[in-house]
PDB file of N, CA and C in Angstrom:
ATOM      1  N   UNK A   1     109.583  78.225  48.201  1.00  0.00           N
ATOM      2  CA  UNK A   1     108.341  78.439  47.534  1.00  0.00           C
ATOM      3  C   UNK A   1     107.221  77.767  48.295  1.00  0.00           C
ATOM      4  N   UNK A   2     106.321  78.423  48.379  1.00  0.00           N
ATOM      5  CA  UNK A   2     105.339  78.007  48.977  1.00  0.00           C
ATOM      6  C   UNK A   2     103.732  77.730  48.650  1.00  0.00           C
ATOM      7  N   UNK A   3     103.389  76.412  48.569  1.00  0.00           N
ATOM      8  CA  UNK A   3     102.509  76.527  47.965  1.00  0.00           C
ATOM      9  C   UNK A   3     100.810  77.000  48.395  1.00  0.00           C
ATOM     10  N   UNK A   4      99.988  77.544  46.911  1.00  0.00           N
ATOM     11  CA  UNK A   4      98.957  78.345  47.873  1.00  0.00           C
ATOM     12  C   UNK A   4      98.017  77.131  48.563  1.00  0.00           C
ATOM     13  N   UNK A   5      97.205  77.673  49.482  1.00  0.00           N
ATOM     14  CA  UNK A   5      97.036  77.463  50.354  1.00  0.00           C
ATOM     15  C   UNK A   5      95.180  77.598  49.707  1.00  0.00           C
ATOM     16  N   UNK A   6      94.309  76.250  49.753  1.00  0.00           N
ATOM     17  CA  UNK A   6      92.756  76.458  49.668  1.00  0.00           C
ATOM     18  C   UNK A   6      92.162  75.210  49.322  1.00  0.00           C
ATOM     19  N   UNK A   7      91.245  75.431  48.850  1.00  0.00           N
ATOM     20  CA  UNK A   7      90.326  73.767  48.127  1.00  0.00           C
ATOM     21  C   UNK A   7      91.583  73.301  46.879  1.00  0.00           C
ATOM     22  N   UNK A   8      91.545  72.131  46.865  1.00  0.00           N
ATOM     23  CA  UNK A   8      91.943  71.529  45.646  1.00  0.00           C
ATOM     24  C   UNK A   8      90.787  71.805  44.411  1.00  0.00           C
ATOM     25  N   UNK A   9      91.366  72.384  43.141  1.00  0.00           N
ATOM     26  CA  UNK A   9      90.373  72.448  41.989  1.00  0.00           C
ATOM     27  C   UNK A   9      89.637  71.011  42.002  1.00  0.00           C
ATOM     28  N   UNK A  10      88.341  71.265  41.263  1.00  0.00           N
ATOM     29  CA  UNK A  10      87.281  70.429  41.381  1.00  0.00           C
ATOM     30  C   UNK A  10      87.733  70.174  40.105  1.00  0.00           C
ATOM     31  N   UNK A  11      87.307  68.532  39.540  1.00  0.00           N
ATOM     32  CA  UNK A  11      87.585  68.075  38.400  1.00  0.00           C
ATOM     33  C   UNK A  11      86.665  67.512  37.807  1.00  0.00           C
ATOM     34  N   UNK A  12      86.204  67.771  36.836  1.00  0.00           N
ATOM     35  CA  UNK A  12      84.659  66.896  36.499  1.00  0.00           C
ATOM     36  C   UNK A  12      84.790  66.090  35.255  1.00  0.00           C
ATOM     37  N   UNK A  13      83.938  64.863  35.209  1.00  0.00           N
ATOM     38  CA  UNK A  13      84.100  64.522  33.777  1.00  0.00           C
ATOM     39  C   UNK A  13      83.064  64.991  32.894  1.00  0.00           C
ATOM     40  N   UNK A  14      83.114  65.021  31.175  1.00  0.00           N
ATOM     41  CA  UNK A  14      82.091  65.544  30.288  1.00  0.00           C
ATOM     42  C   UNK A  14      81.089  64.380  30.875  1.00  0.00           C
ATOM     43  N   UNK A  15      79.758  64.910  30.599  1.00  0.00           N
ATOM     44  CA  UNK A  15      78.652  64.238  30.684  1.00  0.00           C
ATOM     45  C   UNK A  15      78.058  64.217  31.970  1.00  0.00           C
ATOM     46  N   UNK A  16      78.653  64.639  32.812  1.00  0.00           N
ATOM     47  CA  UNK A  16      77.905  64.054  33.979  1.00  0.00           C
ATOM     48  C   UNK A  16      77.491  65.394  34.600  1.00  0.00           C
ATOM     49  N   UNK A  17      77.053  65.511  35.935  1.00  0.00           N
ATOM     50  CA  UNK A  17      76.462  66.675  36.393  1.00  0.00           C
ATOM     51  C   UNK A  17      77.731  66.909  37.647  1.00  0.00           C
ATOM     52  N   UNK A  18      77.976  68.088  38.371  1.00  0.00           N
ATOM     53  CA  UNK A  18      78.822  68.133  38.992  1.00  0.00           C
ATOM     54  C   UNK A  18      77.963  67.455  40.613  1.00  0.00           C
ATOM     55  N   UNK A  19      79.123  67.383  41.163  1.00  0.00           N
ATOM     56  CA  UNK A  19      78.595  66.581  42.845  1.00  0.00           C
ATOM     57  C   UNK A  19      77.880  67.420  43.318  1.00  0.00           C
ATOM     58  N   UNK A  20      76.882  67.163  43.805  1.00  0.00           N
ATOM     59  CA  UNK A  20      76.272  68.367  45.312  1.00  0.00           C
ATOM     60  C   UNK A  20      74.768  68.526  44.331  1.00  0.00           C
ATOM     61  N   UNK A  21      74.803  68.347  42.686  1.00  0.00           N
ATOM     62  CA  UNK A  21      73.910  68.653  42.519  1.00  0.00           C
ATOM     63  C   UNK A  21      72.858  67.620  41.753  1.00  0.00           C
ATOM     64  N   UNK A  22      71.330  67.619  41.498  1.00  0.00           N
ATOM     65  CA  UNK A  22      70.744  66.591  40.773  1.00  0.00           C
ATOM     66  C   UNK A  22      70.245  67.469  38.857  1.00  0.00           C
ATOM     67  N   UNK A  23      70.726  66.322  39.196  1.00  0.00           N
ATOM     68  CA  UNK A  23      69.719  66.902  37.108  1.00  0.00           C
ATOM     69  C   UNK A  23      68.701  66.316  37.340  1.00  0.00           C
ATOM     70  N   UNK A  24      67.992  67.091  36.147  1.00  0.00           N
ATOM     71  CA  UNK A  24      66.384  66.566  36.529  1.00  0.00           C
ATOM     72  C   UNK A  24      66.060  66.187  34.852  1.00  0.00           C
ATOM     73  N   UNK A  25      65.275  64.870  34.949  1.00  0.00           N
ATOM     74  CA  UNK A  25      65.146  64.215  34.024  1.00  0.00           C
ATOM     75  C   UNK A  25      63.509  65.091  33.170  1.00  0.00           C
ATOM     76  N   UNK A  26      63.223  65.054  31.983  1.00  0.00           N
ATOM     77  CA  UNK A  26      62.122  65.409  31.525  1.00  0.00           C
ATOM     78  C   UNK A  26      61.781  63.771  30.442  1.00  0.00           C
ATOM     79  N   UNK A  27      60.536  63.506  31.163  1.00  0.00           N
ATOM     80  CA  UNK A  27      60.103  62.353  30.223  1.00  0.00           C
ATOM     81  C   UNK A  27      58.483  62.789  29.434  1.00  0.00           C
ATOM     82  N   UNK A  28      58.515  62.602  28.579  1.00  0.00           N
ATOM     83  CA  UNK A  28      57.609  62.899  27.363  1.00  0.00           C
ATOM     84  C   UNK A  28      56.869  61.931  26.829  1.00  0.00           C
ATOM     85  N   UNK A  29      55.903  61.471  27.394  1.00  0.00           N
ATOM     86  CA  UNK A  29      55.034  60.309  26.633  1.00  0.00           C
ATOM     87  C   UNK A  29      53.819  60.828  25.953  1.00  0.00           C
ATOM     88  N   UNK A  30      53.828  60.001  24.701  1.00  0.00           N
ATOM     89  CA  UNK A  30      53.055  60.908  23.392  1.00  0.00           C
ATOM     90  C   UNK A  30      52.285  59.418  23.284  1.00  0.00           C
ATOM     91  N   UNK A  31      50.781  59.478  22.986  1.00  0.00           N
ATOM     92  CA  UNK A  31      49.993  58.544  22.633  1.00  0.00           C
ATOM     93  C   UNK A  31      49.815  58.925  21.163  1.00  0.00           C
ATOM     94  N   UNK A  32      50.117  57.654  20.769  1.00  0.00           N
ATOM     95  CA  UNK A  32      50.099  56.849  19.254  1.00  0.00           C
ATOM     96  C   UNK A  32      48.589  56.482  18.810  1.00  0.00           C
ATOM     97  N   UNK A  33      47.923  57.154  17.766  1.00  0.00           N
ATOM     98  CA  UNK A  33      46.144  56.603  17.285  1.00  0.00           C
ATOM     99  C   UNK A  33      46.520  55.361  16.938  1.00  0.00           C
ATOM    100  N   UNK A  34      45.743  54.715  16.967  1.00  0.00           N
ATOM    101  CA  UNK A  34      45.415  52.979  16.782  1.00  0.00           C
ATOM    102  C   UNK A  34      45.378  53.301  15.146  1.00  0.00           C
ATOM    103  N   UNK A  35      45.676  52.061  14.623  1.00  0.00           N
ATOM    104  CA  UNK A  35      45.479  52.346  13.237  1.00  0.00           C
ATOM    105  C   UNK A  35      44.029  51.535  13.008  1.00  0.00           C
ATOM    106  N   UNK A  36      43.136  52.013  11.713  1.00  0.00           N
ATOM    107  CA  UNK A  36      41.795  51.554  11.153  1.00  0.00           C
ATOM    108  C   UNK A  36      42.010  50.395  10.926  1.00  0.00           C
ATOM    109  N   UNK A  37      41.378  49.242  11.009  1.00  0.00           N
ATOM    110  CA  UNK A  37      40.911  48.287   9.776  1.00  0.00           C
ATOM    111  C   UNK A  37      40.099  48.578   9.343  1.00  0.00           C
ATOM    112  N   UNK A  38      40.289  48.223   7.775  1.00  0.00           N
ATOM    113  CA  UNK A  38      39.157  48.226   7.005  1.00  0.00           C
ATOM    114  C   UNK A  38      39.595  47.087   6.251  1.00  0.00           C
ATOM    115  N   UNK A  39      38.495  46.180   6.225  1.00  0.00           N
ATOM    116  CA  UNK A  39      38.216  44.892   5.235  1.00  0.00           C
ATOM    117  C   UNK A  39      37.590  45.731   4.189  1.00  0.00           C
ATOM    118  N   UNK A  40      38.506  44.714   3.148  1.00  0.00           N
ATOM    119  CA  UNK A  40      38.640  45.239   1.315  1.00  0.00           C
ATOM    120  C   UNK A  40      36.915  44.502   1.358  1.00  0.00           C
ATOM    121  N   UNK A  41      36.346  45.466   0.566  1.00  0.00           N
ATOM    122  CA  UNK A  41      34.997  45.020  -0.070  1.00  0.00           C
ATOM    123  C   UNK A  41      33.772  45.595   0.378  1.00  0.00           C
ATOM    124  N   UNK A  42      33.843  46.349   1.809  1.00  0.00           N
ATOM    125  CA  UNK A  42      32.909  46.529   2.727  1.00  0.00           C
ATOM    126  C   UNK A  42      32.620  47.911   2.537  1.00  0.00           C
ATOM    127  N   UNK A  43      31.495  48.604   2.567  1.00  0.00           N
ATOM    128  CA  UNK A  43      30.679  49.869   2.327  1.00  0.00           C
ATOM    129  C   UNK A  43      31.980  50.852   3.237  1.00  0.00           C
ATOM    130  N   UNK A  44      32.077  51.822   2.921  1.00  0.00           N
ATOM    131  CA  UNK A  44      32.689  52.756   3.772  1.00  0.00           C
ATOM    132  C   UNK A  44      31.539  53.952   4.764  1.00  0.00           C
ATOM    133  N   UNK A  45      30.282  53.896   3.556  1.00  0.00           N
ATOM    134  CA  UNK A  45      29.310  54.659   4.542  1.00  0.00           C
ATOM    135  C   UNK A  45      28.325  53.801   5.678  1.00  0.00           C
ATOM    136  N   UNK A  46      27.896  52.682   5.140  1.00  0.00           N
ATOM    137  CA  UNK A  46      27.413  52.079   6.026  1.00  0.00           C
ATOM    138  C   UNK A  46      28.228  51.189   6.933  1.00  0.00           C
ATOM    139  N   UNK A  47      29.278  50.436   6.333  1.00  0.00           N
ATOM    140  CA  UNK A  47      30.432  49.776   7.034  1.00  0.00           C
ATOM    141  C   UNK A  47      30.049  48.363   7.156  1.00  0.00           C
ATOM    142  N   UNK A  48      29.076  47.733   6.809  1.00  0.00           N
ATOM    143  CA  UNK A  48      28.130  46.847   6.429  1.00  0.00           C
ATOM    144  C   UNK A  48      27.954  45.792   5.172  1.00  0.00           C
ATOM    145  N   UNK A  49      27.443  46.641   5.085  1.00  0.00           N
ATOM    146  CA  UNK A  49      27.244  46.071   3.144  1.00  0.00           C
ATOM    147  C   UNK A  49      29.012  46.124   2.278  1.00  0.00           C
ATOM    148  N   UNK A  50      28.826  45.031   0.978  1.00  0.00           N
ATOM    149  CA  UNK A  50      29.613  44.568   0.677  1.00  0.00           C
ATOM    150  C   UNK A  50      29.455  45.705  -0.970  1.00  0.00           C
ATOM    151  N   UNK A  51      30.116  46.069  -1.334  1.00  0.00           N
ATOM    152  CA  UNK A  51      31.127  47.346  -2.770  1.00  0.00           C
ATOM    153  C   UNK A  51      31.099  46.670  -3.666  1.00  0.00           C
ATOM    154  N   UNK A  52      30.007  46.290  -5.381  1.00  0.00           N
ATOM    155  CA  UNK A  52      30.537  45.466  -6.068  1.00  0.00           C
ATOM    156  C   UNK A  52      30.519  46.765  -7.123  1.00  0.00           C
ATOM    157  N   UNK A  53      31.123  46.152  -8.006  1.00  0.00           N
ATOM    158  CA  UNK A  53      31.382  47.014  -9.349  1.00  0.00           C
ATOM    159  C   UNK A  53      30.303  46.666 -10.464  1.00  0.00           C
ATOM    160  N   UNK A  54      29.651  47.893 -10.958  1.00  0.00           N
ATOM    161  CA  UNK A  54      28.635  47.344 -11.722  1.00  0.00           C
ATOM    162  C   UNK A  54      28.907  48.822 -12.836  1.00  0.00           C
ATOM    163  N   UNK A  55      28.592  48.445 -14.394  1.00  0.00           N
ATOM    164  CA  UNK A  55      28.943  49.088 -15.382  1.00  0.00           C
ATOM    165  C   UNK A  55      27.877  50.208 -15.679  1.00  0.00           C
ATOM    166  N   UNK A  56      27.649  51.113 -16.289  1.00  0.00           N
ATOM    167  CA  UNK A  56      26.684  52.249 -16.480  1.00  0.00           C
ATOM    168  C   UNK A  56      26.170  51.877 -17.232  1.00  0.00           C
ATOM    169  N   UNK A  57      24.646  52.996 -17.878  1.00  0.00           N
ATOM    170  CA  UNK A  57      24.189  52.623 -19.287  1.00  0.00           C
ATOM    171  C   UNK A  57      25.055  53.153 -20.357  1.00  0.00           C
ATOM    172  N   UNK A  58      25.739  54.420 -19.679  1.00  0.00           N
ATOM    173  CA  UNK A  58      26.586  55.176 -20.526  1.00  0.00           C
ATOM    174  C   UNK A  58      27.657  54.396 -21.067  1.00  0.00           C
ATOM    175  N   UNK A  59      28.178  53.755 -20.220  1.00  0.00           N
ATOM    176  CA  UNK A  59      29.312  52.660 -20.617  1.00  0.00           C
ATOM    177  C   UNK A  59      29.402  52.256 -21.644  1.00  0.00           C
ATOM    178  N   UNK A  60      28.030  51.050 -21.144  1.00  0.00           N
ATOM    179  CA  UNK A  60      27.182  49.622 -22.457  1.00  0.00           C
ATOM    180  C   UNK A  60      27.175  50.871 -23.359  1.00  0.00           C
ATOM    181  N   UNK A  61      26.686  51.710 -23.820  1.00  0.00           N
ATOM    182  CA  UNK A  61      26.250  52.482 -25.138  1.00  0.00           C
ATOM    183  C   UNK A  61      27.573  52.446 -25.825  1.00  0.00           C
ATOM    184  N   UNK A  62      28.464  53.211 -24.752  1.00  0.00           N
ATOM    185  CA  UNK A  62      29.855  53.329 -25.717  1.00  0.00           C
ATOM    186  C   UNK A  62      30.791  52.716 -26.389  1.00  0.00           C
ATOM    187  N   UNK A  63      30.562  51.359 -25.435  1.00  0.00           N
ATOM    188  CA  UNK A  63      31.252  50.360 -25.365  1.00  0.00           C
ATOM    189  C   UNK A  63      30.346  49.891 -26.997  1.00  0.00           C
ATOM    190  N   UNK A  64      29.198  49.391 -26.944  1.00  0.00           N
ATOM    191  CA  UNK A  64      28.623  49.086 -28.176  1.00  0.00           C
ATOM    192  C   UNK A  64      28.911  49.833 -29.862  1.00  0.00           C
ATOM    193  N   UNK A  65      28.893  51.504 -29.017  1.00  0.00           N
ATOM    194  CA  UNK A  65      29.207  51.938 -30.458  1.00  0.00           C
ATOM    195  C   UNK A  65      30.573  52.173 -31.381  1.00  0.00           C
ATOM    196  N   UNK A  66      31.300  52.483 -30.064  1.00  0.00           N
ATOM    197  CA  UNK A  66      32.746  52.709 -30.296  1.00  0.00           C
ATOM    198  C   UNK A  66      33.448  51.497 -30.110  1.00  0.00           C
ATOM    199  N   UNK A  67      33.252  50.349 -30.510  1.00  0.00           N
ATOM    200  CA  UNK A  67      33.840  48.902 -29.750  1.00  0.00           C
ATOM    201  C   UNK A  67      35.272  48.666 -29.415  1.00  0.00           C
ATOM    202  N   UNK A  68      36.432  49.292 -30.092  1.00  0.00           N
ATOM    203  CA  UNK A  68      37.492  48.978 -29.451  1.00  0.00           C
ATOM    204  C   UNK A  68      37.688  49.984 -28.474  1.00  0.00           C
ATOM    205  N   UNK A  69      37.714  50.903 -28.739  1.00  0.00           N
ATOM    206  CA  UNK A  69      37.953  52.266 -27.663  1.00  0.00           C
ATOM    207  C   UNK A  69      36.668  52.377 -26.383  1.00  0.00           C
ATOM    208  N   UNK A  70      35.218  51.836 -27.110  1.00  0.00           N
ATOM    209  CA  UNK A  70      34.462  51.843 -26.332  1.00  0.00           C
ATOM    210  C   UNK A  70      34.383  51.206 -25.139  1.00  0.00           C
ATOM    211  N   UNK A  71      34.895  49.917 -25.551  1.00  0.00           N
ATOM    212  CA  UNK A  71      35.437  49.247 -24.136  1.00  0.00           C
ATOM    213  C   UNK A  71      36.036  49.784 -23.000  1.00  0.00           C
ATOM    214  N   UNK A  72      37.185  50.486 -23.033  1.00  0.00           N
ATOM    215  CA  UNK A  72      38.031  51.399 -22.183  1.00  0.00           C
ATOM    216  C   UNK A  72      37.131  51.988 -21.482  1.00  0.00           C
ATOM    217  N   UNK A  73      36.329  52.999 -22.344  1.00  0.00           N
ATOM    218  CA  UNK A  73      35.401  54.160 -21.793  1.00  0.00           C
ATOM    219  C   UNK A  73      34.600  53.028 -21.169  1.00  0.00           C
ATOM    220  N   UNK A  74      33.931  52.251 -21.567  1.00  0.00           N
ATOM    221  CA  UNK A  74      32.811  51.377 -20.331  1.00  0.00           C
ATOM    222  C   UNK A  74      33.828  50.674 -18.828  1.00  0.00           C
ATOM    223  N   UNK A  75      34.935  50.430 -19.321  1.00  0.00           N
ATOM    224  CA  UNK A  75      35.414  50.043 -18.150  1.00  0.00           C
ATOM    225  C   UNK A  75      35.532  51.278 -17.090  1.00  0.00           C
ATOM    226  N   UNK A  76      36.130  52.138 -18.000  1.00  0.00           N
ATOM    227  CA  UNK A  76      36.742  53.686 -16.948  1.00  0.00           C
ATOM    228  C   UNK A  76      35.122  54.055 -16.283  1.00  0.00           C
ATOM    229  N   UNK A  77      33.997  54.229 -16.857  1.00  0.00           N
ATOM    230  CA  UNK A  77      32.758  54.419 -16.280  1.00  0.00           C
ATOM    231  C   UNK A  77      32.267  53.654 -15.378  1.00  0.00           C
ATOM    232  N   UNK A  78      32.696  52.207 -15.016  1.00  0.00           N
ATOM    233  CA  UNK A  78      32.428  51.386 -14.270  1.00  0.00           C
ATOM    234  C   UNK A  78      32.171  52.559 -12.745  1.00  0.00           C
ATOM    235  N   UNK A  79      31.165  52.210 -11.812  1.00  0.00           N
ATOM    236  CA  UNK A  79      30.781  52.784 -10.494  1.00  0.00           C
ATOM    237  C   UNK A  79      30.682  52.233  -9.352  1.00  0.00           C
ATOM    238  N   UNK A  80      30.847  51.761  -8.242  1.00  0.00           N
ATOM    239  CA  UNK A  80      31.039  50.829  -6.973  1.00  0.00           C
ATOM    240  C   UNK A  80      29.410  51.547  -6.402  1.00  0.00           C
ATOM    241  N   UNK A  81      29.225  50.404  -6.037  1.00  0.00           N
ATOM    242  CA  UNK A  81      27.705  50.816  -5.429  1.00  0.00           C
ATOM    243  C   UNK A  81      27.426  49.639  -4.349  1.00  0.00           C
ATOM    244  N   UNK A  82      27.063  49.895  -2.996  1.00  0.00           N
ATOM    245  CA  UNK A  82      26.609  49.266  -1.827  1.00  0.00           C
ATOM    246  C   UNK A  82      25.787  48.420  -1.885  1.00  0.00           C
ATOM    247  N   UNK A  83      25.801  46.918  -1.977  1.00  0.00           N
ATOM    248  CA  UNK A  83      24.114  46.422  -2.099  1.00  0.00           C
ATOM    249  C   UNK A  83      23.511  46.918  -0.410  1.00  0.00           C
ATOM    250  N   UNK A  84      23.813  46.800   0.433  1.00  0.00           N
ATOM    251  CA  UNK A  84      22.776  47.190   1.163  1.00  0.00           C
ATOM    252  C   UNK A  84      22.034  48.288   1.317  1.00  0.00           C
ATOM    253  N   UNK A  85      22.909  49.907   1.523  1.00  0.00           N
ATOM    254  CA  UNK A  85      22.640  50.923   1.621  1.00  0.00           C
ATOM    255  C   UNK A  85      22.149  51.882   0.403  1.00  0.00           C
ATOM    256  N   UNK A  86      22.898  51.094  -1.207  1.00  0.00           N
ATOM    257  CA  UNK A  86      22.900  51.790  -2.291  1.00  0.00           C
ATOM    258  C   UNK A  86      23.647  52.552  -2.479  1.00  0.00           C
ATOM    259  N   UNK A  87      24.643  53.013  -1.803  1.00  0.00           N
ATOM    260  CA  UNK A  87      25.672  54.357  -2.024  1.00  0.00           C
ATOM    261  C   UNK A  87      26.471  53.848  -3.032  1.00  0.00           C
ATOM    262  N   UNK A  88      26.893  54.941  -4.117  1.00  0.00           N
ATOM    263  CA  UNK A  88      27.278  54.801  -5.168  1.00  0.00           C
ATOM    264  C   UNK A  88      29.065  55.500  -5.014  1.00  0.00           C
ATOM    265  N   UNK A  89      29.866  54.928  -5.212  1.00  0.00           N
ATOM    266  CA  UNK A  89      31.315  55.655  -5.288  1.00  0.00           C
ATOM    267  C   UNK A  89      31.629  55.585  -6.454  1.00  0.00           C
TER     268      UNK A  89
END
């Protein structure tokens, strides 16, 4: 018997690329946004001025006439307003 006659089979392991040739790498770099600060208290339109909480007239009225429930409603009416700029949230 005679054996055949040529290249020895090529043997490869999983994962790798075979000899003779290159893999080619793909790298992907993605830029990340900076995140905001925002300091608690500070205007969002002007960015400046300091946000205090100040109550309506509508409030005080309700609050006066309706006194236990009225309270609620004057708190829930409460409005944030800018001292510098005046903007009202």
């Amino acid at each position: 018997m005679s054996q055949p006659q040529g290249p020895p089979p090529a043997y490869q392991q999983a994962g790798y690329p075979p000899q003779g040739q290159h893999s080619s790498n793909v790298v992907v770099v993605t830029q990340q946004p900076q995140p905001q600060v925002v300091a608690v208290g500070t205007c969002a339109r002007c960015g400046i001025g300091h946000v205090s909480d100040n109550f309506t007239v509508l409030g005080i009225i309700l609050a006066i006439c309706f006194f236990p429930l009225g309270v609620l409603c004057c708190f829930l009416l409460m409005e944030k307003r800018c001292d510098r700029c005046g903007a009202a949230f």
